[in-house]
Protein backbone atom coordinates (compact mmCIF):
# COMPACT_ATOMS: atom_id res chain seq x y z
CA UNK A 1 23.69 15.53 39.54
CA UNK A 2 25.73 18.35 41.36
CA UNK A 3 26.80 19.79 37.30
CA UNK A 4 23.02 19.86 36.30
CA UNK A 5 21.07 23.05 36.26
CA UNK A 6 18.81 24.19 38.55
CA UNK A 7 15.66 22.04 38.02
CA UNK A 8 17.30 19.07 36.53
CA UNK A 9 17.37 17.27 39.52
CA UNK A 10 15.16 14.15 39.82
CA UNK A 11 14.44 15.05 43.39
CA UNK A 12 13.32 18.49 42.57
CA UNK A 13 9.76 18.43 41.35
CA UNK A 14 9.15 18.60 37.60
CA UNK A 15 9.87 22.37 36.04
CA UNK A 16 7.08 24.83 34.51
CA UNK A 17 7.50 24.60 30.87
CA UNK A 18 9.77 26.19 29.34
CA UNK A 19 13.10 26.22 28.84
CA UNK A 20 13.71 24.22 32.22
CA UNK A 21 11.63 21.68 31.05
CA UNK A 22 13.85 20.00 28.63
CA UNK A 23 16.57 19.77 30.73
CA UNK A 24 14.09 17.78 32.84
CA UNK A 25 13.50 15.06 30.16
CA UNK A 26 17.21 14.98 28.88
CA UNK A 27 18.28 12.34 31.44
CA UNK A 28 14.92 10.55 31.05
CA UNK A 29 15.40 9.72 27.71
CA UNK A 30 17.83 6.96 26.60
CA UNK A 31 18.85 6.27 23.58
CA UNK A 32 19.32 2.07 24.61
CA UNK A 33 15.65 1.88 25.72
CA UNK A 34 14.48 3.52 22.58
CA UNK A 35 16.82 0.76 20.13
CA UNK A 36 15.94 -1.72 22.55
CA UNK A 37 12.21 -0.75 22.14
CA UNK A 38 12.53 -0.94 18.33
CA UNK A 39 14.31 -4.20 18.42
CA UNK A 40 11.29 -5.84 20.59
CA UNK A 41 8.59 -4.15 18.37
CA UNK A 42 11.07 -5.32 14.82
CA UNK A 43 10.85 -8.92 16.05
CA UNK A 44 6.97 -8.89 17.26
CA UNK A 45 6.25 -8.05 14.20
CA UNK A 46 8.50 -10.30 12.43
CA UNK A 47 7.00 -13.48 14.37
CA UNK A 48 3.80 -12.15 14.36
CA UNK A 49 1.05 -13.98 12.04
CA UNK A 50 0.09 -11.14 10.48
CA UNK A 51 1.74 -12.28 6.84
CA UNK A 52 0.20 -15.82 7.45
CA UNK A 53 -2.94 -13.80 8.07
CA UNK A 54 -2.86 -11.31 4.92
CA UNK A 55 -2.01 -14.57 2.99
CA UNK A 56 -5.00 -16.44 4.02
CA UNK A 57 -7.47 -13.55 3.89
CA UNK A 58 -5.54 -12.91 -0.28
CA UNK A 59 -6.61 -16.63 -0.88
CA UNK A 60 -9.79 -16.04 0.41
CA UNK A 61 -10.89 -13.48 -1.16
CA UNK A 62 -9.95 -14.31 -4.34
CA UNK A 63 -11.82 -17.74 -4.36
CA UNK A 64 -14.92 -15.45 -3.57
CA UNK A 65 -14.38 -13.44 -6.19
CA UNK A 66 -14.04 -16.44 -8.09
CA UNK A 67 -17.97 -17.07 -7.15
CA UNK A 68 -19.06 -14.12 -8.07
CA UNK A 69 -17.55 -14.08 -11.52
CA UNK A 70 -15.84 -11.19 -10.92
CA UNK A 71 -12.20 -10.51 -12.89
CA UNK A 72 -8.98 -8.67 -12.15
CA UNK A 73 -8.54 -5.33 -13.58
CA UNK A 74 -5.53 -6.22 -15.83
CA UNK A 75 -7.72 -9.16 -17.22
CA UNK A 76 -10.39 -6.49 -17.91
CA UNK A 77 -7.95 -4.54 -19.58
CA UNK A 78 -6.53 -7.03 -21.49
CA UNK A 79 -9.84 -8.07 -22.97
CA UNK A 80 -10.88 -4.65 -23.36
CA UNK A 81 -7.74 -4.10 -25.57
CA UNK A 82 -8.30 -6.98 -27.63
CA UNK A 83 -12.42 -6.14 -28.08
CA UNK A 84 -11.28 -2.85 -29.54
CA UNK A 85 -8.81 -4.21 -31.36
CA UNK A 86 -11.16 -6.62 -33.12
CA UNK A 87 -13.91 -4.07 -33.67
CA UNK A 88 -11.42 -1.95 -35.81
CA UNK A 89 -10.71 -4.27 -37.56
CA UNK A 90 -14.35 -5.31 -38.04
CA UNK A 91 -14.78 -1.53 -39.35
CA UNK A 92 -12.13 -1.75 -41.64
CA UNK A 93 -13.20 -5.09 -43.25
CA UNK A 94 -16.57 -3.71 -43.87
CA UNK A 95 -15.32 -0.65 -45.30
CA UNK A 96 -13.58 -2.79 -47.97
CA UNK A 97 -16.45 -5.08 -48.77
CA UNK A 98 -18.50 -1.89 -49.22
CA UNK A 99 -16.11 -0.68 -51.48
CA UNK A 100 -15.60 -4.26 -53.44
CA UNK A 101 -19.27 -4.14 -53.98
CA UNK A 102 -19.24 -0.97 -55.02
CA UNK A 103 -16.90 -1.87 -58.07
CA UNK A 104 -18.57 -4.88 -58.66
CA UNK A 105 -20.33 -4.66 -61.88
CA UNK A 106 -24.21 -5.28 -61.63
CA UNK A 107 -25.00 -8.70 -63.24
């Protein structure tokens, strides 16, 4: 502590902000505690039940959506592709019965 600047000192009270200041907070920051921190809050969250959680509430949910009837979004799509699909092709049949009947000669 003799090499650090005036107001570094931990026994010196804490210095007005400015550029004094960080000097202050240099030696209380350390870089172990912070990877240490990160390793504690990596494996908390790794053990945690928080996956079992989101897994049960998924399941959930989607049996009560399977109560109310309800469908995904791709399965809405799907269908919605294949109802549009089907109606052109309703138009064009009926375009070429019109047309066969049109030809037909009257009996």
């Amino acid at each position: 502590m003799e090499d650090a600047p005036r107001g570094c000192a931990h026994s010196e009270p804490a210095p007005a902000v400015g550029a004094t200041a960080q000097c202050y907070l240099r030696p209380m920051v350390d870089s172990r505690l912070l990877d240490d921190l990160r390793a504690r809050i990596e494996s908390a969250l790794r053990d945690s039940p928080a996956q079992d959680i989101e897994r049960n509430l998924r399941a959930l949910l989607a049996s009560w959506f399977d109560r109310l009837d309800l469908v995904l979004r791709e399965d809405f799509e799907v269908q919605k592709k294949l109802l549009e699909r089907a109606q052109s092709k309703l138009a064009e049949l009926e375009a070429r019965i019109a047309e066969l009947e049109a030809s037909k000669p009257p009996r």
